[in-house]
C-alpha atoms as a PDB file:
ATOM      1  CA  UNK A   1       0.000   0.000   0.000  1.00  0.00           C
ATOM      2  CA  UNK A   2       1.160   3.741  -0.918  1.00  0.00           C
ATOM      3  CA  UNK A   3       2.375   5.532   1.955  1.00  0.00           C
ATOM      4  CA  UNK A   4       2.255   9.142   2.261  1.00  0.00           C
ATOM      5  CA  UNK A   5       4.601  11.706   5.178  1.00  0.00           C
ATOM      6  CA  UNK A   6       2.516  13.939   6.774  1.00  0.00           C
ATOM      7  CA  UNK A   7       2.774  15.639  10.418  1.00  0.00           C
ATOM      8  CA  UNK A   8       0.747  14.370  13.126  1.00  0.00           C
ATOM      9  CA  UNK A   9       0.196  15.692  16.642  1.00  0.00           C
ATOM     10  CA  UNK A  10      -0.592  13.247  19.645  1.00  0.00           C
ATOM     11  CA  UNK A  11      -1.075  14.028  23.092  1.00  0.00           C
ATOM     12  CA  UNK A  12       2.480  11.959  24.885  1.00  0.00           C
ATOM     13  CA  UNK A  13      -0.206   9.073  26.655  1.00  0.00           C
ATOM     14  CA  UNK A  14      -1.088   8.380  23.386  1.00  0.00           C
ATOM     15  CA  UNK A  15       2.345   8.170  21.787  1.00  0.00           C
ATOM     16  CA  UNK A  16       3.750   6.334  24.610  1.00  0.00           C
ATOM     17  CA  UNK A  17       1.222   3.430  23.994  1.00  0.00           C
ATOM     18  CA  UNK A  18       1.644   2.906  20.183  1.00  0.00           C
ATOM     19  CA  UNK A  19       5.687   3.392  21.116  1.00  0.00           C
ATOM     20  CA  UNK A  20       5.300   0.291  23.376  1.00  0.00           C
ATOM     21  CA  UNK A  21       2.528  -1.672  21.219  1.00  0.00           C
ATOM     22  CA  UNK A  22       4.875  -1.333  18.194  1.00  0.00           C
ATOM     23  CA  UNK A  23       8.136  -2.200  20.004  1.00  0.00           C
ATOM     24  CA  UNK A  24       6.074  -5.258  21.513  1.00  0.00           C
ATOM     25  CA  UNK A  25       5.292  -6.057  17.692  1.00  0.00           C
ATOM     26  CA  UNK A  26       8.393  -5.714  16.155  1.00  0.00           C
ATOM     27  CA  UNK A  27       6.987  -2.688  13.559  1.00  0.00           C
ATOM     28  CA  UNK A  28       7.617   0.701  13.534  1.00  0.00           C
ATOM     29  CA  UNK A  29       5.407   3.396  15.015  1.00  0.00           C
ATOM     30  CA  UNK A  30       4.300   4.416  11.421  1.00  0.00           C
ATOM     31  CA  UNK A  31       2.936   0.801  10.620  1.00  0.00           C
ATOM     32  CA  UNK A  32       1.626   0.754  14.367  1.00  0.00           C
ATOM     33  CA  UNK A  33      -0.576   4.047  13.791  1.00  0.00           C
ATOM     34  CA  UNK A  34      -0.773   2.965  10.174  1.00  0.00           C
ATOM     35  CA  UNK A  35      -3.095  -0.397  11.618  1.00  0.00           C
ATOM     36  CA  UNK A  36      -4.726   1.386  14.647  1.00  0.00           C
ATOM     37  CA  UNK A  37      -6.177   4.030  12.279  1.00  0.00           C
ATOM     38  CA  UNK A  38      -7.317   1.480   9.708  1.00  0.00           C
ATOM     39  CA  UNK A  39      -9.192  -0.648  12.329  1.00  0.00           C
ATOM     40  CA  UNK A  40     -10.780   2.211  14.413  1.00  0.00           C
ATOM     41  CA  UNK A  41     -12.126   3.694  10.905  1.00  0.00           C
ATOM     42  CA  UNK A  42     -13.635   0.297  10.212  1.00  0.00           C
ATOM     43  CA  UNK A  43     -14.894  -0.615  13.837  1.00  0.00           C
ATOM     44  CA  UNK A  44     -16.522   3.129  13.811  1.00  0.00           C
ATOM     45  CA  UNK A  45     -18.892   2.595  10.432  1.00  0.00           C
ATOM     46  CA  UNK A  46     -16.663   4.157   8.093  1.00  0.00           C
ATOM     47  CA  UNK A  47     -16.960   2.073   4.845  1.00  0.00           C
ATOM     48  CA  UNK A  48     -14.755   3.071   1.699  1.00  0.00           C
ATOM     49  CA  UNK A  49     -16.591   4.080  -1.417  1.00  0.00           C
ATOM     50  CA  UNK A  50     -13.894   4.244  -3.873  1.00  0.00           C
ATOM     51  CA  UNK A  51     -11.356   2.222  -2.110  1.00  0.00           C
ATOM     52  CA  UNK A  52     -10.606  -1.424  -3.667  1.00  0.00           C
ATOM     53  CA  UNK A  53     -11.826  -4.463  -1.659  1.00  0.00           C
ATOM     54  CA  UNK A  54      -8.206  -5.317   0.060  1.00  0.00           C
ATOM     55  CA  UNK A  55      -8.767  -2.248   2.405  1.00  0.00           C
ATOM     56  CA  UNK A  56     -11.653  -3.692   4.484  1.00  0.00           C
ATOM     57  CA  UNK A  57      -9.899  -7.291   4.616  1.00  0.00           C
ATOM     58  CA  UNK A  58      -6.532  -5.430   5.735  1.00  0.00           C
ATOM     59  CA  UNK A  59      -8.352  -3.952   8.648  1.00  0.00           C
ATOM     60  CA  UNK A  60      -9.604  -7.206   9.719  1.00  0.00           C
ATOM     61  CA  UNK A  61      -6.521  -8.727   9.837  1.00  0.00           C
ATOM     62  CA  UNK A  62      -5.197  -6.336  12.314  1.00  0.00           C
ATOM     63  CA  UNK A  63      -8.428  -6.847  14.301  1.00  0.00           C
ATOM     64  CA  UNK A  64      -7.264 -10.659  14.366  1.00  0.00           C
ATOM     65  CA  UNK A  65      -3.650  -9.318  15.026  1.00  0.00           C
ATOM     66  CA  UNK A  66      -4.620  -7.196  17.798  1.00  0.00           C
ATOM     67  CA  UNK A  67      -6.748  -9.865  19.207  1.00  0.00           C
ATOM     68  CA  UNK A  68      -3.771 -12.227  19.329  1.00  0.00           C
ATOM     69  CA  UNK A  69      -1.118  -9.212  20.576  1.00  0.00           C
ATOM     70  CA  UNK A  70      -4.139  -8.990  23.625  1.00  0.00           C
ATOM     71  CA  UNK A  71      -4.022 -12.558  24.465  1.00  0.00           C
ATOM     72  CA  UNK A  72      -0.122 -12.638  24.502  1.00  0.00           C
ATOM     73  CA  UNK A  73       0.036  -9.372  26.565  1.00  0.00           C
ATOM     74  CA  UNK A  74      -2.764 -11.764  28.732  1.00  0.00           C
ATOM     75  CA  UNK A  75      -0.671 -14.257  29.427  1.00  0.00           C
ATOM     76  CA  UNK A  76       2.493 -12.694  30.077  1.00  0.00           C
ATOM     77  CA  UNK A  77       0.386 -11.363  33.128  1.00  0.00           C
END
């Protein structure tokens, strides 16, 4: 997927979290924020006209990824 820089702003809670869920993942903060944004966009209702079909089944899989992440954070106590 095309990536594109741009400038974001995020309070430092925020930040620190997707610092530690992307270290814990092994992906840069980019692809971290990349996923989060993707799945909260689909969990909220948004629903792509124009976008191709691969967009809604990416999203998914980082539901399934987060899901597993979850269960691993879980059981490391």
């Amino acid at each position: 997927m095309a990536t594109r820089k741009v400038t974001l702003s995020l309070d430092a809670g925020a930040l620190e979290f997707a610092e530690r869920a992307a270290k814990a993942h092994g992906i840069s903060v980019s692809s971290w924020l990349s996923k989060a944004a993707r799945r909260e966009a689909v969990r909220t209702g948004y629903t792509p006209h124009a976008a191709p079909p691969q967009v809604e089944a990416l999203a998914l899989a980082d539901e399934l990824e987060l899901a597993k992440a979850e269960e691993d954070l879980r059981a490391e106590g």
